[in-house]
PDB file of N, CA and C in Angstrom:
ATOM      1  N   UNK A   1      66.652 -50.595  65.543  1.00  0.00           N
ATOM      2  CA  UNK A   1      67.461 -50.035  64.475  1.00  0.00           C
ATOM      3  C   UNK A   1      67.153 -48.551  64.383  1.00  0.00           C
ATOM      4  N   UNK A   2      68.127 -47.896  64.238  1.00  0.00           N
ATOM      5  CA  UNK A   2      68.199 -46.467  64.167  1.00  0.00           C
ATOM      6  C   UNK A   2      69.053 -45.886  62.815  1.00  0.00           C
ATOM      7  N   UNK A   3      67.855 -45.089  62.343  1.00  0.00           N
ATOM      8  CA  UNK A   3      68.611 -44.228  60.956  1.00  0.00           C
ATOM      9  C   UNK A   3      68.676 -42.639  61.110  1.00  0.00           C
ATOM     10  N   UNK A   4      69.904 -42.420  60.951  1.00  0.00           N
ATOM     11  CA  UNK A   4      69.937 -40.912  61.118  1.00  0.00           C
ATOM     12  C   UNK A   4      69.551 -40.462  59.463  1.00  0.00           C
ATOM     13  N   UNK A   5      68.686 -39.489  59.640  1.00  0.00           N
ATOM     14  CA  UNK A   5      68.628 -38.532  57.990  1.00  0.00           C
ATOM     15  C   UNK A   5      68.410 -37.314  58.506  1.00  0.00           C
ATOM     16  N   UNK A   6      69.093 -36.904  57.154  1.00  0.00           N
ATOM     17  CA  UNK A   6      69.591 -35.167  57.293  1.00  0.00           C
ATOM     18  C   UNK A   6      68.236 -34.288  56.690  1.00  0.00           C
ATOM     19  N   UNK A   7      68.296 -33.334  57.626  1.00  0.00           N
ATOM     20  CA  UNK A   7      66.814 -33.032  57.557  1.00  0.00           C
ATOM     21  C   UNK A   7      66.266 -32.317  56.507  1.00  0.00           C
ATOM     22  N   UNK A   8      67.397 -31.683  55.668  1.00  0.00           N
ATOM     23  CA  UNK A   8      66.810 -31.626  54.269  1.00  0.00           C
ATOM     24  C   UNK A   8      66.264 -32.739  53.356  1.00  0.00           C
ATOM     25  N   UNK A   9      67.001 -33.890  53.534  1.00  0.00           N
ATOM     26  CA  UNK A   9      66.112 -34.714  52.815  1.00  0.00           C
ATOM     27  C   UNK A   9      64.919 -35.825  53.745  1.00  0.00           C
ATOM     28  N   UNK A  10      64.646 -35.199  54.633  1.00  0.00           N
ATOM     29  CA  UNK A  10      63.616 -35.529  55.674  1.00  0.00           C
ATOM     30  C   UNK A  10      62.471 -34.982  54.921  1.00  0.00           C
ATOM     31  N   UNK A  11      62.519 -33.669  55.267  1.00  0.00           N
ATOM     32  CA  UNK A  11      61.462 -32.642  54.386  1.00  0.00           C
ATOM     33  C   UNK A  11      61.002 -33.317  52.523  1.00  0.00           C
ATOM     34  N   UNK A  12      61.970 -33.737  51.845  1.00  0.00           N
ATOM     35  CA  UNK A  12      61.759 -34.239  50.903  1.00  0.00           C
ATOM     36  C   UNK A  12      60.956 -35.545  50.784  1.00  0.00           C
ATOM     37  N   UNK A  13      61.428 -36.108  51.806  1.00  0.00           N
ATOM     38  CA  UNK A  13      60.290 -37.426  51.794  1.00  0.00           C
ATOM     39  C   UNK A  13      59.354 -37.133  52.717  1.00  0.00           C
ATOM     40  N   UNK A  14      58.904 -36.235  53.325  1.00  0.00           N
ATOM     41  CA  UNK A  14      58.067 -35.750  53.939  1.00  0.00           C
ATOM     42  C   UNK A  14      57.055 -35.533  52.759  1.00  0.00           C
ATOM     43  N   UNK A  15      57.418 -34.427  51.468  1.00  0.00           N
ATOM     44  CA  UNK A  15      56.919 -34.530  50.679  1.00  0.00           C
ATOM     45  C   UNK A  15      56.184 -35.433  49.106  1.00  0.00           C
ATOM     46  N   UNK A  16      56.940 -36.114  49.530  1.00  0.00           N
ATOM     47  CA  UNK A  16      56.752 -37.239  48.834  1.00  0.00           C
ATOM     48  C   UNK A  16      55.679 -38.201  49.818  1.00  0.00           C
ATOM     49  N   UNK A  17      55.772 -38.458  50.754  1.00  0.00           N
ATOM     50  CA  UNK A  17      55.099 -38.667  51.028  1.00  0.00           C
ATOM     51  C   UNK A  17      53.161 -38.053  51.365  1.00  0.00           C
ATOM     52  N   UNK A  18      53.256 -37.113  51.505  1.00  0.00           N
ATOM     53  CA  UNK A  18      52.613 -36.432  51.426  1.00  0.00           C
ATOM     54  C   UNK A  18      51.495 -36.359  49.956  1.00  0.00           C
ATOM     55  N   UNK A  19      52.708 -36.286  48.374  1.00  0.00           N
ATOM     56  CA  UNK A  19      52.113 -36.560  47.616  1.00  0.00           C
ATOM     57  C   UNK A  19      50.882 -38.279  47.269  1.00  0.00           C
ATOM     58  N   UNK A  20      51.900 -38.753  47.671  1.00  0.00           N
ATOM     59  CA  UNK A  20      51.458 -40.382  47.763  1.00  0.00           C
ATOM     60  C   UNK A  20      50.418 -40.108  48.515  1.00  0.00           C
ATOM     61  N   UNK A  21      50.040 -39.981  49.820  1.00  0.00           N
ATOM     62  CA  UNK A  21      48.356 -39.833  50.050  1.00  0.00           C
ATOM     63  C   UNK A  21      47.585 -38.767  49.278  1.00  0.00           C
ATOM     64  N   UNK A  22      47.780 -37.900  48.731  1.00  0.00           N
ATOM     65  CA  UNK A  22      46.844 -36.796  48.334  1.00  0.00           C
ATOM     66  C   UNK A  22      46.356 -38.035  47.084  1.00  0.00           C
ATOM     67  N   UNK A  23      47.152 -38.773  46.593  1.00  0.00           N
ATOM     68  CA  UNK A  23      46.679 -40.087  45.182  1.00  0.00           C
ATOM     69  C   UNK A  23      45.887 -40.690  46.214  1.00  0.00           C
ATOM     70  N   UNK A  24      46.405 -41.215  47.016  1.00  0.00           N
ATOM     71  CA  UNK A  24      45.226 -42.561  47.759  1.00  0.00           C
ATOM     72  C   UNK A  24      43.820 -42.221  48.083  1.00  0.00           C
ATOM     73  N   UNK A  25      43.627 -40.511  48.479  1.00  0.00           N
ATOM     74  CA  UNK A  25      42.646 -39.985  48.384  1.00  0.00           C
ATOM     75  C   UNK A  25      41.345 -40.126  48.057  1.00  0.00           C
ATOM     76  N   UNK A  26      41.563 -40.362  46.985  1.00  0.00           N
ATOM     77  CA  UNK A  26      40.674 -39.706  45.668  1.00  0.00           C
ATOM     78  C   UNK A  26      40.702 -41.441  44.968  1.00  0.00           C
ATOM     79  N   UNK A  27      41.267 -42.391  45.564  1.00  0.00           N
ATOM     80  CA  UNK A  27      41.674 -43.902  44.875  1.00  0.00           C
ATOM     81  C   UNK A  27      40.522 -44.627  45.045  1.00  0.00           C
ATOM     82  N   UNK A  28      40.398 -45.773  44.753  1.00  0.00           N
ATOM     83  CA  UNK A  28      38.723 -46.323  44.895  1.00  0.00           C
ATOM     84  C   UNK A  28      39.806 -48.188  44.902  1.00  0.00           C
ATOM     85  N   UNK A  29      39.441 -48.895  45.997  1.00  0.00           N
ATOM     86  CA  UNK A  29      39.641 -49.895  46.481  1.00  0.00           C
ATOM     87  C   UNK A  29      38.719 -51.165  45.558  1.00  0.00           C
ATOM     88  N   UNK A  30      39.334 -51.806  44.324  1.00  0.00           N
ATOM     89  CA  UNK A  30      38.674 -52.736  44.157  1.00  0.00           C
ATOM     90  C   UNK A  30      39.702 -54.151  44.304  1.00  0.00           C
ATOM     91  N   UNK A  31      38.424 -55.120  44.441  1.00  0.00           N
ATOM     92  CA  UNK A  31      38.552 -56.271  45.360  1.00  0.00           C
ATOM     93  C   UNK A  31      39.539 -57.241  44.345  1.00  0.00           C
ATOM     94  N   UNK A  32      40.508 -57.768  44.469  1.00  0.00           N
ATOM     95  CA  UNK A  32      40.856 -59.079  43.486  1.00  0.00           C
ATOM     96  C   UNK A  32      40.003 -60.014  42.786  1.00  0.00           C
ATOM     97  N   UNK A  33      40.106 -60.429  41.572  1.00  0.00           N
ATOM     98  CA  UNK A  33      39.356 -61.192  41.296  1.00  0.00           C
ATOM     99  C   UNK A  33      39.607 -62.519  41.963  1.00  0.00           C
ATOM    100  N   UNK A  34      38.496 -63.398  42.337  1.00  0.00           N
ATOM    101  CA  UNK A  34      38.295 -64.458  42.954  1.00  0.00           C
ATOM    102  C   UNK A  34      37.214 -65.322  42.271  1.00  0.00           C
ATOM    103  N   UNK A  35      37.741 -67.052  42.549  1.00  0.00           N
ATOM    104  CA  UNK A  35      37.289 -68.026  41.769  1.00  0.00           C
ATOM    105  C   UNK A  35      36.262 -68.427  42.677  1.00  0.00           C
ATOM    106  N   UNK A  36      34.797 -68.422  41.778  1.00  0.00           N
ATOM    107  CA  UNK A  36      33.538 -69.103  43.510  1.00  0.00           C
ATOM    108  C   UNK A  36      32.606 -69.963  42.379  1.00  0.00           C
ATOM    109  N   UNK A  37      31.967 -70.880  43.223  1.00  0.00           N
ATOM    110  CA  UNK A  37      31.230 -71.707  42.773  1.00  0.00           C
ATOM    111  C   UNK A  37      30.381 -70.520  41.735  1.00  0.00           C
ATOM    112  N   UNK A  38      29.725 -72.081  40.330  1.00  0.00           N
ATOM    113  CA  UNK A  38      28.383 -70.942  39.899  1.00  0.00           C
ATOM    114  C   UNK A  38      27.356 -70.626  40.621  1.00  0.00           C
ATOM    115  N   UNK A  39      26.770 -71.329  41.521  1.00  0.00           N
ATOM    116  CA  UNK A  39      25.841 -70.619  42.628  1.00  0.00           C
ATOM    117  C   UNK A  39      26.204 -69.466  43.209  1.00  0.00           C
ATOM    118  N   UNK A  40      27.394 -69.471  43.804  1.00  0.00           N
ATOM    119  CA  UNK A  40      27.658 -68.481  44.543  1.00  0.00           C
ATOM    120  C   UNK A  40      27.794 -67.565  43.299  1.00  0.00           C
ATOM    121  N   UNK A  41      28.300 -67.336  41.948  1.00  0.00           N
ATOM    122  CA  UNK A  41      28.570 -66.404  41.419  1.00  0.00           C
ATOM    123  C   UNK A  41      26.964 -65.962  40.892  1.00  0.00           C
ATOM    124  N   UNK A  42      26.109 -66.700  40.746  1.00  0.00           N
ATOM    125  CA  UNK A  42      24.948 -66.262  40.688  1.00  0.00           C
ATOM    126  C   UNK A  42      24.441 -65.757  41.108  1.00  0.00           C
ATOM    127  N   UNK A  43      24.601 -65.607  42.204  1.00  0.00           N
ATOM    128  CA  UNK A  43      24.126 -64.800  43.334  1.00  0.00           C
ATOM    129  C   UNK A  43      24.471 -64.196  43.676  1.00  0.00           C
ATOM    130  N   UNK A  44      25.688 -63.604  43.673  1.00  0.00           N
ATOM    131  CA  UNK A  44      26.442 -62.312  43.877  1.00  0.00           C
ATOM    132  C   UNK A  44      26.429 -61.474  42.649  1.00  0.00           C
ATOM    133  N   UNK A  45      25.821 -61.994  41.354  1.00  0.00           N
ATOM    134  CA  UNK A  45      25.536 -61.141  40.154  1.00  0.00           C
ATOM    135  C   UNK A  45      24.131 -60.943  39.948  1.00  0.00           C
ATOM    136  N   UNK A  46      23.368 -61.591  41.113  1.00  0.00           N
ATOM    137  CA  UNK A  46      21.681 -61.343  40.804  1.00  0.00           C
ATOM    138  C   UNK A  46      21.101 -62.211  38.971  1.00  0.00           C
ATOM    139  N   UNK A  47      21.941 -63.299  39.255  1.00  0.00           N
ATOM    140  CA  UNK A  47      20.764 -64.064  37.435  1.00  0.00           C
ATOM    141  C   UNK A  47      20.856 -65.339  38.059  1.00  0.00           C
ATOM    142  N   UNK A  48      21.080 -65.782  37.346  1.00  0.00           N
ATOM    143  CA  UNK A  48      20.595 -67.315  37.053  1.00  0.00           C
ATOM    144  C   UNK A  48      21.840 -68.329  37.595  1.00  0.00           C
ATOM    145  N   UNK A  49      22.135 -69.691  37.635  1.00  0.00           N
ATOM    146  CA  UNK A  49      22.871 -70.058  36.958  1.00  0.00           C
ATOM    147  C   UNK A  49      23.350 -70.396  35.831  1.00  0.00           C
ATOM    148  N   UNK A  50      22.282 -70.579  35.198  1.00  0.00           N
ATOM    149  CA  UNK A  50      21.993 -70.860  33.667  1.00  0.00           C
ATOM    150  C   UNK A  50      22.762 -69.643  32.761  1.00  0.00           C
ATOM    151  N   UNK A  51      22.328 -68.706  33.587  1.00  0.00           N
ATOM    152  CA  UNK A  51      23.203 -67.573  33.072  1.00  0.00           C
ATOM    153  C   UNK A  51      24.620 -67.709  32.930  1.00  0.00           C
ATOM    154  N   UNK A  52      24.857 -67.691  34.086  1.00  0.00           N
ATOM    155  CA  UNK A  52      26.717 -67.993  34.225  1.00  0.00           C
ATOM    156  C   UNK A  52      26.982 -69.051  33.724  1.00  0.00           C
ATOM    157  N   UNK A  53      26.340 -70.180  33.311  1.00  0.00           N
ATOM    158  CA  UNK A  53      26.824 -71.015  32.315  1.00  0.00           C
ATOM    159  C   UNK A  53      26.766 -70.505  31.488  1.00  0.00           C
ATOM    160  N   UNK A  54      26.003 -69.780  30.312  1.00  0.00           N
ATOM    161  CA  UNK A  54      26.043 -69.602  29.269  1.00  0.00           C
ATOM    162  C   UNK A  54      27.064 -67.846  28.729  1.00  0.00           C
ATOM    163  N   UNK A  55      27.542 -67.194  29.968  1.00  0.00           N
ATOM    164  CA  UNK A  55      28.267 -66.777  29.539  1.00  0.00           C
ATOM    165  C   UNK A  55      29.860 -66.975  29.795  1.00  0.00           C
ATOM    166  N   UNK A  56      30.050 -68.703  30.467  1.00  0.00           N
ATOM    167  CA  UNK A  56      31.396 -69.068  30.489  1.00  0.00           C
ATOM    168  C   UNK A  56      31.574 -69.670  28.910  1.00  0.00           C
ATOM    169  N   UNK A  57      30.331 -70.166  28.292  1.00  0.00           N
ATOM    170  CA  UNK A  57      30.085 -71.069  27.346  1.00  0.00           C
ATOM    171  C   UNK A  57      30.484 -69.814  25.890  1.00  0.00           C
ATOM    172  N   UNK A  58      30.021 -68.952  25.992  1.00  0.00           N
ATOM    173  CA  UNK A  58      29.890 -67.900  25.149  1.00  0.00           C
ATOM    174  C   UNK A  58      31.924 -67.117  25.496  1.00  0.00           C
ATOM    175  N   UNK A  59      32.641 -66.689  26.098  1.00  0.00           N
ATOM    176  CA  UNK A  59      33.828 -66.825  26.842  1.00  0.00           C
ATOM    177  C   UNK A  59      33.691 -65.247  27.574  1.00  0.00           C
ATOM    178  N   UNK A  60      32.575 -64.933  27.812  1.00  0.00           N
ATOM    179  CA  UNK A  60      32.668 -63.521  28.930  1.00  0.00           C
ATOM    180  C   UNK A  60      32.376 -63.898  30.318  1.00  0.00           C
ATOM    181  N   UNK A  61      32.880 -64.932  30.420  1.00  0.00           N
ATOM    182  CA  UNK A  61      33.313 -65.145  31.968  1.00  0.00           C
ATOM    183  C   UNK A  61      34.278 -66.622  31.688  1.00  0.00           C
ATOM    184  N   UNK A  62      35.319 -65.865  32.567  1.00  0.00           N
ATOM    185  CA  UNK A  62      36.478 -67.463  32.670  1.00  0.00           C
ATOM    186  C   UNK A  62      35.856 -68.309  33.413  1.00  0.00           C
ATOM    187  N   UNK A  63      36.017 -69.980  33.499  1.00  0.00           N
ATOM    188  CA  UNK A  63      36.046 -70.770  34.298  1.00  0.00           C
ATOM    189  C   UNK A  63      37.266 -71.892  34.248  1.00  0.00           C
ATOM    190  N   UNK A  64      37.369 -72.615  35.558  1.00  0.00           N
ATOM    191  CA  UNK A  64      38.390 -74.194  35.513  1.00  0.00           C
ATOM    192  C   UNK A  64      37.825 -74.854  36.037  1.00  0.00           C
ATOM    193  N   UNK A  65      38.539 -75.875  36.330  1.00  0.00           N
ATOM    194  CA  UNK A  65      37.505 -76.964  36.385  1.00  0.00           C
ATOM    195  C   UNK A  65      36.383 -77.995  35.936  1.00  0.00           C
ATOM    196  N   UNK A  66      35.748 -79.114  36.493  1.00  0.00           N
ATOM    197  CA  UNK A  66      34.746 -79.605  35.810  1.00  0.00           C
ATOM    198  C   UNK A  66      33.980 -80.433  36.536  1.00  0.00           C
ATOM    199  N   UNK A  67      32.713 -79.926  35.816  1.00  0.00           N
ATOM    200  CA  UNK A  67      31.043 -80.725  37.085  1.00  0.00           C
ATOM    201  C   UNK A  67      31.482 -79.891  38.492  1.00  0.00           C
ATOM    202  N   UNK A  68      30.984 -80.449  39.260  1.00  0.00           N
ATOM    203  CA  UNK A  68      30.595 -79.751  40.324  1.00  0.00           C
ATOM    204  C   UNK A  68      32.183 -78.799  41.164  1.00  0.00           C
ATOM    205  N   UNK A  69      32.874 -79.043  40.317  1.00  0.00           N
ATOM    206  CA  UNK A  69      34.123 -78.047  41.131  1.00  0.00           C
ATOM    207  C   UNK A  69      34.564 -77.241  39.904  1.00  0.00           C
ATOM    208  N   UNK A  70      33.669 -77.144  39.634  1.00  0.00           N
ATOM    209  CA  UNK A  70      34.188 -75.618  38.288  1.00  0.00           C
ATOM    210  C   UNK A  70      33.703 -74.352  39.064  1.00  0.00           C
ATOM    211  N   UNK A  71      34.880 -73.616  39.010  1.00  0.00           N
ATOM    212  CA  UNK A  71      34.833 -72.229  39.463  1.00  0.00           C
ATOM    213  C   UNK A  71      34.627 -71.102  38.311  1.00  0.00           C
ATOM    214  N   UNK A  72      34.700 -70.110  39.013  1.00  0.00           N
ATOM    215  CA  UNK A  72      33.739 -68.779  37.834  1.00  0.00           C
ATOM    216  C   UNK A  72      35.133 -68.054  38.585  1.00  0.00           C
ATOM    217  N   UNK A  73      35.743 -66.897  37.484  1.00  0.00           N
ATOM    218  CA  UNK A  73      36.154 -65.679  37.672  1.00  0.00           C
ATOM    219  C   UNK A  73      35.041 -64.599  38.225  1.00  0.00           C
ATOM    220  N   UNK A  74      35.164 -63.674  39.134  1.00  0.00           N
ATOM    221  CA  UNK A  74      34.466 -62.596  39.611  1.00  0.00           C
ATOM    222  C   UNK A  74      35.234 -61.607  39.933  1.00  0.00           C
ATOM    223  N   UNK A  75      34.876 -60.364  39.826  1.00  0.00           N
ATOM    224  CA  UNK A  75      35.574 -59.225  40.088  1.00  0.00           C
ATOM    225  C   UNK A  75      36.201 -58.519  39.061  1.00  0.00           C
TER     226      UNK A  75
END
C-alpha cells in the first residue's frame, strides 16, 4: 500500500511526531498491575505473608479469590 502526502503536511507530522518523542523521553515505564500468589507478593515486597494478609484484611491491598488461590493486586 502506497500513500502519497503533500510535503507540507509531511513536515507537520514530522513535527508532531517529533514532539511525541521529546514526551517519551523524559516518561518512566511502569509495569501493569498484576494478580500473584501471597508468597510471591511477599516476596517481591520484602515482609511477611502475614503481612499481606493483614493488609488485604485492613483493604490497602485488593485480593480475589479464596484459600490457596487468592491472588494479591501488585503494582
Amino acid at each position: 500500500m502506497t500513500t502519497t502526502i503533500d510535503p507540507a503536511r509531511l513536515g507537520q507530522i514530522e513535527a508532531k511526531l517529533d514532539a511525541v518523542l521529546a514526551a517519551l523521553r523524559g516518561a518512566t515505564v511502569v509495569p501493569a498491575p498484576e494478580w500473584i500468589t501471597i508468597p510471591e507478593a511477599a516476596k517481591r515486597l520484602g515482609c511477611s505473608t502475614d503481612t499481606i494478609r493483614r493488609r488485604v484484611t485492613n483493604g490497602s491491598m485488593q485480593a480475589r479469590g479464596y484459600g490457596k488461590l487468592k491472588r494479591v493486586k501488585v503494582g
